[in-house]
Protein backbone atom coordinates (compact mmCIF):
# COMPACT_ATOMS: atom_id res chain seq x y z
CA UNK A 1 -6.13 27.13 -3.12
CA UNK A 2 -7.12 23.82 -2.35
CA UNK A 3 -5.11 22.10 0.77
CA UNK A 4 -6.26 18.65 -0.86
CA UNK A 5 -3.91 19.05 -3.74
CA UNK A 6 -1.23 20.02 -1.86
CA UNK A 7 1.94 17.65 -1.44
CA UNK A 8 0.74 16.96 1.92
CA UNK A 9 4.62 16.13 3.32
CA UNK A 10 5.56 19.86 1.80
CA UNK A 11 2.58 22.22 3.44
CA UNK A 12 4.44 25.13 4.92
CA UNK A 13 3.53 28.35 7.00
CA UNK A 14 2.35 29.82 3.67
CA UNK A 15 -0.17 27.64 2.92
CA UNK A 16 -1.81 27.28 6.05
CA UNK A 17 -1.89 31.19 6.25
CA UNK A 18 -3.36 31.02 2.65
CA UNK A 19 -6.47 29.23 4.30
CA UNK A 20 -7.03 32.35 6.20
CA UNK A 21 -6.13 34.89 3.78
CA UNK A 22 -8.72 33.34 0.84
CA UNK A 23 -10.88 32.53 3.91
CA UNK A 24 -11.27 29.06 2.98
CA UNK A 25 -14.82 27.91 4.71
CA UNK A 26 -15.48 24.82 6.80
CA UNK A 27 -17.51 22.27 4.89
CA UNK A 28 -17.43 18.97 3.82
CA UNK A 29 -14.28 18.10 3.83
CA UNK A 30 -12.20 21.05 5.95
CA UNK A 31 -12.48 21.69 9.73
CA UNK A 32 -10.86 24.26 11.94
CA UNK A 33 -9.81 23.32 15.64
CA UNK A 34 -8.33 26.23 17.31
CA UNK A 35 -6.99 24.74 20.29
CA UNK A 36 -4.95 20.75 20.18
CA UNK A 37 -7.09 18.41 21.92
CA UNK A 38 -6.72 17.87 25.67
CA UNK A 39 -6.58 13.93 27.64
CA UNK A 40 -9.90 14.33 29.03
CA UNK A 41 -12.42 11.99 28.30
CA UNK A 42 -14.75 14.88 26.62
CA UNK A 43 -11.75 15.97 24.33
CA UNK A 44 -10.61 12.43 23.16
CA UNK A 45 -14.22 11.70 22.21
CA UNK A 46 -14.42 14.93 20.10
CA UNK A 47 -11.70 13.98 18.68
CA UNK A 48 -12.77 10.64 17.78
CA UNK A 49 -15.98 12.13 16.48
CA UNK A 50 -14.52 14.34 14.18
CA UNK A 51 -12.03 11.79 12.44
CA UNK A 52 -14.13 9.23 12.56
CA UNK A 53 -17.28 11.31 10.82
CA UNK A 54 -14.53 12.73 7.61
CA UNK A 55 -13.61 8.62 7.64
CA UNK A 56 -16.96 7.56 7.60
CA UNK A 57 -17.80 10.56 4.49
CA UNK A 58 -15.45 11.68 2.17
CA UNK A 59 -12.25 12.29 4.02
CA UNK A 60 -11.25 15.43 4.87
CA UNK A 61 -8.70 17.64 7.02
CA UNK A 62 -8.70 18.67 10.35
CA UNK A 63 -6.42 21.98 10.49
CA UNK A 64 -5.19 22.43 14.29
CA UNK A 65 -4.86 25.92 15.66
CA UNK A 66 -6.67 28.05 13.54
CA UNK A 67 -9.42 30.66 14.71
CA UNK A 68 -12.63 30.43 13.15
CA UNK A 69 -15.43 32.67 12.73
CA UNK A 70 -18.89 31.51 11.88
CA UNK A 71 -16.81 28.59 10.10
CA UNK A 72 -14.09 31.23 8.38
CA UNK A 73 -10.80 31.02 9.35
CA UNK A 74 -9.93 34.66 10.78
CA UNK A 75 -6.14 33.57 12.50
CA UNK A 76 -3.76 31.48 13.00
CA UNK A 77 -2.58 31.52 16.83
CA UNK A 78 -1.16 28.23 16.37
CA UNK A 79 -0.26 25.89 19.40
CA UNK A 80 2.58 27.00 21.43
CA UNK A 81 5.09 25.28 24.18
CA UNK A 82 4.50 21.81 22.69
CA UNK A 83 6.88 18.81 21.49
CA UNK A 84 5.34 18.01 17.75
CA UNK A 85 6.29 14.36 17.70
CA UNK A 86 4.78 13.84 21.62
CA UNK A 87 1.13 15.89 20.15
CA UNK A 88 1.31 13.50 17.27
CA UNK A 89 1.98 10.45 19.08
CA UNK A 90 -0.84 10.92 21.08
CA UNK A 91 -3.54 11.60 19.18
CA UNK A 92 -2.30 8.77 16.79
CA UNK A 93 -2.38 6.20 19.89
CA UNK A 94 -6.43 7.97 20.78
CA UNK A 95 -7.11 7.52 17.33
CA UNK A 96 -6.15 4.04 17.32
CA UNK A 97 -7.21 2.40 20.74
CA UNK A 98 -11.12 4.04 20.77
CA UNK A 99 -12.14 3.51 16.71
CA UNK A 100 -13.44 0.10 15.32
CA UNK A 101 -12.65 -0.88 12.57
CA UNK A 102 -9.56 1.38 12.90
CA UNK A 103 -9.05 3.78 10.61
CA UNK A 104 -6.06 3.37 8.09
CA UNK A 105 -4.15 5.50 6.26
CA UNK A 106 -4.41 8.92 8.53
CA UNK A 107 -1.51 11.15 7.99
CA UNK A 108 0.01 13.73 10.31
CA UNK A 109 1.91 17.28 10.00
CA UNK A 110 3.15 19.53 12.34
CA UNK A 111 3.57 22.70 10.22
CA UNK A 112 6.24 25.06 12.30
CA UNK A 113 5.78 29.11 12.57
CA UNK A 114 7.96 31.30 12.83
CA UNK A 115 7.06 32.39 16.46
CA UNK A 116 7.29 28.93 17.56
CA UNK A 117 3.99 27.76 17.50
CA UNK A 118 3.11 25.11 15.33
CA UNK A 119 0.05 24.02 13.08
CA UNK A 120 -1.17 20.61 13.02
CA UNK A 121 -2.82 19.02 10.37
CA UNK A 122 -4.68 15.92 9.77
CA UNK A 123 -5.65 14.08 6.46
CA UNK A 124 -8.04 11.64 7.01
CA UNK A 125 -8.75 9.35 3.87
CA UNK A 126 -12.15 8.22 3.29
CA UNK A 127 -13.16 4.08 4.28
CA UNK A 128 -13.67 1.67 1.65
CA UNK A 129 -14.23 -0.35 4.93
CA UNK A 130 -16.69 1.74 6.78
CA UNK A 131 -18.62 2.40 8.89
CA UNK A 132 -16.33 3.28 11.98
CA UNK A 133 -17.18 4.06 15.32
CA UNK A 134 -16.13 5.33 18.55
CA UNK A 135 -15.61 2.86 21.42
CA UNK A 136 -17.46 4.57 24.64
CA UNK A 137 -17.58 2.94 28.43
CA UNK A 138 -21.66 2.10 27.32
CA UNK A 139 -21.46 1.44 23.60
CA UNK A 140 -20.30 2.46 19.64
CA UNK A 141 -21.10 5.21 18.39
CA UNK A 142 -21.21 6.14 14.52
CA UNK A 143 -20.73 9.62 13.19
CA UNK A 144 -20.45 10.75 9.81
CA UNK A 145 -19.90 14.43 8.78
CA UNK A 146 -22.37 16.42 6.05
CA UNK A 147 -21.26 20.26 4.68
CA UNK A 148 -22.83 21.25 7.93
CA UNK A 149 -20.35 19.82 10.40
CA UNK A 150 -20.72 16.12 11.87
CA UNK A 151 -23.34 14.20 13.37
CA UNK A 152 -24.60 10.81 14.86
CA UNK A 153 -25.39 8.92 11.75
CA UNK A 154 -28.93 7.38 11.30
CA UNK A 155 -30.36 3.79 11.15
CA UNK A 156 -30.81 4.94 6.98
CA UNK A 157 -27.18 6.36 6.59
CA UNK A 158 -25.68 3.18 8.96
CA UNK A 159 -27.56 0.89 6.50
CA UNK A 160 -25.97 2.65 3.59
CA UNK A 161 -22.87 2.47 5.06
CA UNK A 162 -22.44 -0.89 5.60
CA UNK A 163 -23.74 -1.87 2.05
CA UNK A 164 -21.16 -0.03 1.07
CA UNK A 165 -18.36 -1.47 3.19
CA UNK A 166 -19.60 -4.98 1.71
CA UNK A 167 -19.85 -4.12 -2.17
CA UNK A 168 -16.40 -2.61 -1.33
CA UNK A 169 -14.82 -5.64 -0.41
CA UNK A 170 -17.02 -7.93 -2.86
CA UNK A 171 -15.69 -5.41 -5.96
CA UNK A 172 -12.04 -6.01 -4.76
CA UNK A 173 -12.52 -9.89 -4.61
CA UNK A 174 -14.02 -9.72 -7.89
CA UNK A 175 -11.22 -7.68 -9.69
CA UNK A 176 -8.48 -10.03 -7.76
CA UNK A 177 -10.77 -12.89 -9.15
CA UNK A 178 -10.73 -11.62 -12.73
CA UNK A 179 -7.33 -10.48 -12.84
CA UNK A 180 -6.10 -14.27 -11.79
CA UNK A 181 -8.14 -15.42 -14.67
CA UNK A 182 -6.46 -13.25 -16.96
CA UNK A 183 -2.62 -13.69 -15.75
CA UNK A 184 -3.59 -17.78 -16.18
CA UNK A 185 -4.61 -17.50 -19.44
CA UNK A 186 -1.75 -15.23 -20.95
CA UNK A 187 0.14 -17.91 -18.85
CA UNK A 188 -1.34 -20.90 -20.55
CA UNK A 189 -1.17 -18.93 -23.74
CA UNK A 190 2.12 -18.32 -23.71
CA UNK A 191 3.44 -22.01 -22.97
CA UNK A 192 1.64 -23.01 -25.96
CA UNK A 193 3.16 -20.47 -28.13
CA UNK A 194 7.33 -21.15 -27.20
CA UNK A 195 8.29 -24.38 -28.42
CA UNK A 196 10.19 -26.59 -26.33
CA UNK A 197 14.10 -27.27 -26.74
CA UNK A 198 15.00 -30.97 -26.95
CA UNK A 199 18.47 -30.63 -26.22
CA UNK A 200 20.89 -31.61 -23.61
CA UNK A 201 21.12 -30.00 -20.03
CA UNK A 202 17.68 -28.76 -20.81
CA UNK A 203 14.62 -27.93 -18.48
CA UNK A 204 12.49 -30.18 -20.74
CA UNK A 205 14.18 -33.89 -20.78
CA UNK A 206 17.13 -35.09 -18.90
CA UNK A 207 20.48 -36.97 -19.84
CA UNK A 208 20.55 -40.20 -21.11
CA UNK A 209 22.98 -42.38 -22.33
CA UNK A 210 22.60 -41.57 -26.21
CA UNK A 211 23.70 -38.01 -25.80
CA UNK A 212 26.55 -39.15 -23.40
CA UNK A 213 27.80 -41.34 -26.54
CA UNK A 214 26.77 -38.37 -29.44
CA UNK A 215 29.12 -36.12 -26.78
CA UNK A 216 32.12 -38.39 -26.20
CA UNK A 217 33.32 -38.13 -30.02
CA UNK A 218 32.66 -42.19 -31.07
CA UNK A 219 30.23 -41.60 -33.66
CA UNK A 220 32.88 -39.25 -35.31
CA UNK A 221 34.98 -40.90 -38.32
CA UNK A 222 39.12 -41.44 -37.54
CA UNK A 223 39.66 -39.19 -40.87
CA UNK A 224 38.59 -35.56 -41.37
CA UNK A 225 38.73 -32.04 -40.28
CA UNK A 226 37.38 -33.24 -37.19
CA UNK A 227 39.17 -36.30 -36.42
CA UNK A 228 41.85 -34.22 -34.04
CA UNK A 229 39.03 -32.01 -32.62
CA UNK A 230 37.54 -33.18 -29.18
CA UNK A 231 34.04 -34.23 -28.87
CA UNK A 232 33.58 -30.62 -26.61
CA UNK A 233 34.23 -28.24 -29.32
CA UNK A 234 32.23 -30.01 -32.04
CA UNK A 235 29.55 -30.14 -29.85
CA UNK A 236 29.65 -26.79 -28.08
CA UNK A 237 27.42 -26.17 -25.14
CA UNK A 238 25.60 -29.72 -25.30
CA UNK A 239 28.58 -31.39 -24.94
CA UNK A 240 30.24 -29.61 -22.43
CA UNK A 241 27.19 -30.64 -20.44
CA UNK A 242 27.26 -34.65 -21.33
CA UNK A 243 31.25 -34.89 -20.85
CA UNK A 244 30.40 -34.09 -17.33
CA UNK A 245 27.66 -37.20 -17.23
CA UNK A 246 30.50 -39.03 -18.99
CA UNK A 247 32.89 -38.14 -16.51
CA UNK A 248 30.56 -38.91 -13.38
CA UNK A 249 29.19 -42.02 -15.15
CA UNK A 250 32.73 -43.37 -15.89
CA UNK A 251 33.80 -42.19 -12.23
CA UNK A 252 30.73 -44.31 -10.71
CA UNK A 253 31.74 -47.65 -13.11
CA UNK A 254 35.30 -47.29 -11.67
CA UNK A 255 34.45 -47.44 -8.09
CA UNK A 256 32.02 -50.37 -8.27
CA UNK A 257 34.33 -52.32 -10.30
C-alpha cells in the first residue's frame, strides 16, 4: 500500500495502521515522527528541516506519531490530549513564517483513533520554485532529503536547484507564450471564416436612413397582398428594429419643429 495514492482527505485509522502492519520503510519520500513537534527553537527548526528537505526533493509525507525502528514503523502510539485544529494551526503558521520562498500547496490531516489519540499527517508537494530554506537568527539554510534521510544541501545540489527553479518558470512562460499564439490564431482564423451579416440592428453597420424608409412600408405598392400588412410584419425582425429609429427620429423632428 502506497499512502501517495491514497485520497489524501479520506486516510483513516486503517491505513495508517497498514504502514505498520506491511512495515512500510522510511525513504525518499516517507518519514516517521513519533512525537508532534514542540515550540522550542530546536523543534521548529527540525521541523522546518524536514519539510523543507521533501519540498526541496520529491515531496513526500511526514506521518506524526508513529514508532520507528531502524526506519520501520513498529507502532502507532499516536498523540494524545491535543486539539487537532490548534496542532495544525501551528505548525502551518512555523511552516509559513521561517521558509523562503514559502512553500505552497502543503496539506494537513489529523487522522483520529479510537483511543483518542490522533495521527497527523503531512503531504508536502515537491517545488517547481525551489530551492527553499529555513530562516535562522544568523542565516538560510537549505536542506534537501536523499533515501537516507535529509541533509544540508551542497554548493553542487544548490546550483542544481536553482537551475531548476529558473527553467521551471522559463518552461511555464514559454507554454503561456505558445498557447496565446495559438488561441490568436484560431481567433483570427475563425473571423475570417463567418461571414458578416449586413442587416439592420446588427453588430457590423449601424442604422441609417435607407433602412428606416425600406422599414416604414413606402416602397410597398397601394395594391396587393401586402398593401393592408404593416411595414413590421413584412419585414420581421429588421423592421421591428428600424420602426423604433423611425419612431425616435420622427419624435426628435417633432420637438425641434
Amino acid at each position: 500500500m502506497s499512502i501517495e495514492r491514497l485520497d489524501f482527505d479520506n486516510i483513516d485509522e486503517r491505513d495508517v495502521e497498514e504502514l505498520v502492519s506491511l512495515q512500510v520503510p522510511e525513504g525518499l519520500r516517507i518519514d516517521y515522527k513519533r512525537d508532534i513537534y514542540g515550540n522550542s527553537d530546536a523543534d521548529k527548526k527540525e521541523i522546518l528541516k524536514d519539510v523543507s528537505g521533501f519540498s526541496n526533493a520529491f515531496g513526500g509525507h511526514l506521518v506524526i506519531g508513529v514508532e520507528e525502528q531502524n526506519g520501520v514503523p513498529v507502532a502507532i502510539p499516536g498523540i494524545p490530549d491535543t486539539n487537532p485544529d490548534d496542532v495544525i494551526l501551528r505548525l502551518g503558521n512555523i511552516i509559513r513564517d521561517r521558509t523562503e520562498p514559502r512553500i505552497q500547496g502543503i496539506r494537513f490531516r489529523a487522522v483520529p483513533f479510537a483511543n483518542g489519540s490522533h495521527c497527523f499527517l503531512l503531504r508536502i508537494p515537491r517545488s517547481w520554485n525551489p530551492p527553499h530554506g529555513v530562516r535562522t537568527r544568523k542565516s538560510i539554510e537549505f536542506w534537501i532529503r536523499n533515501s537516507g534521510g535529509k541533509h544540508e544541501a551542497s554548493v553542487e545540489e544548490l546550483r542544481t536547484l536553482f537551475t531548476l527553479g529558473a527553467d521551471a518558470f522559463h518552461r511555464v512562460h514559454q507554454f503561456r507564450d505558445e498557447r496565446l499564439r495559438e488561441i490568436r490564431s484560431e481567433l483570427v482564423g475563425g473571423r475570417k471564416s463567418v461571414p458578416k451579416r449586413r442587416s439592420v440592428g446588427s453588430p457590423y453597420r449601424p442604422v441609417g436612413f435607407r433602412d428606416v424608409y425600406l422599414a416604414s412600408g413606402s416602397r410597398q405598392s397601394s395594391t396587393g397582398p401586402a398593401a393592408n400588412q404593416p411595414a413590421v410584419s413584412s419585414h420581421g425582425e429588421r423592421g421591428v428594429y428600424a420602426s423604433l429609429q423611425l419612431r425616435r427620429i420622427r419624435g426628435r423632428t417633432q420637438r425641434r419643429s
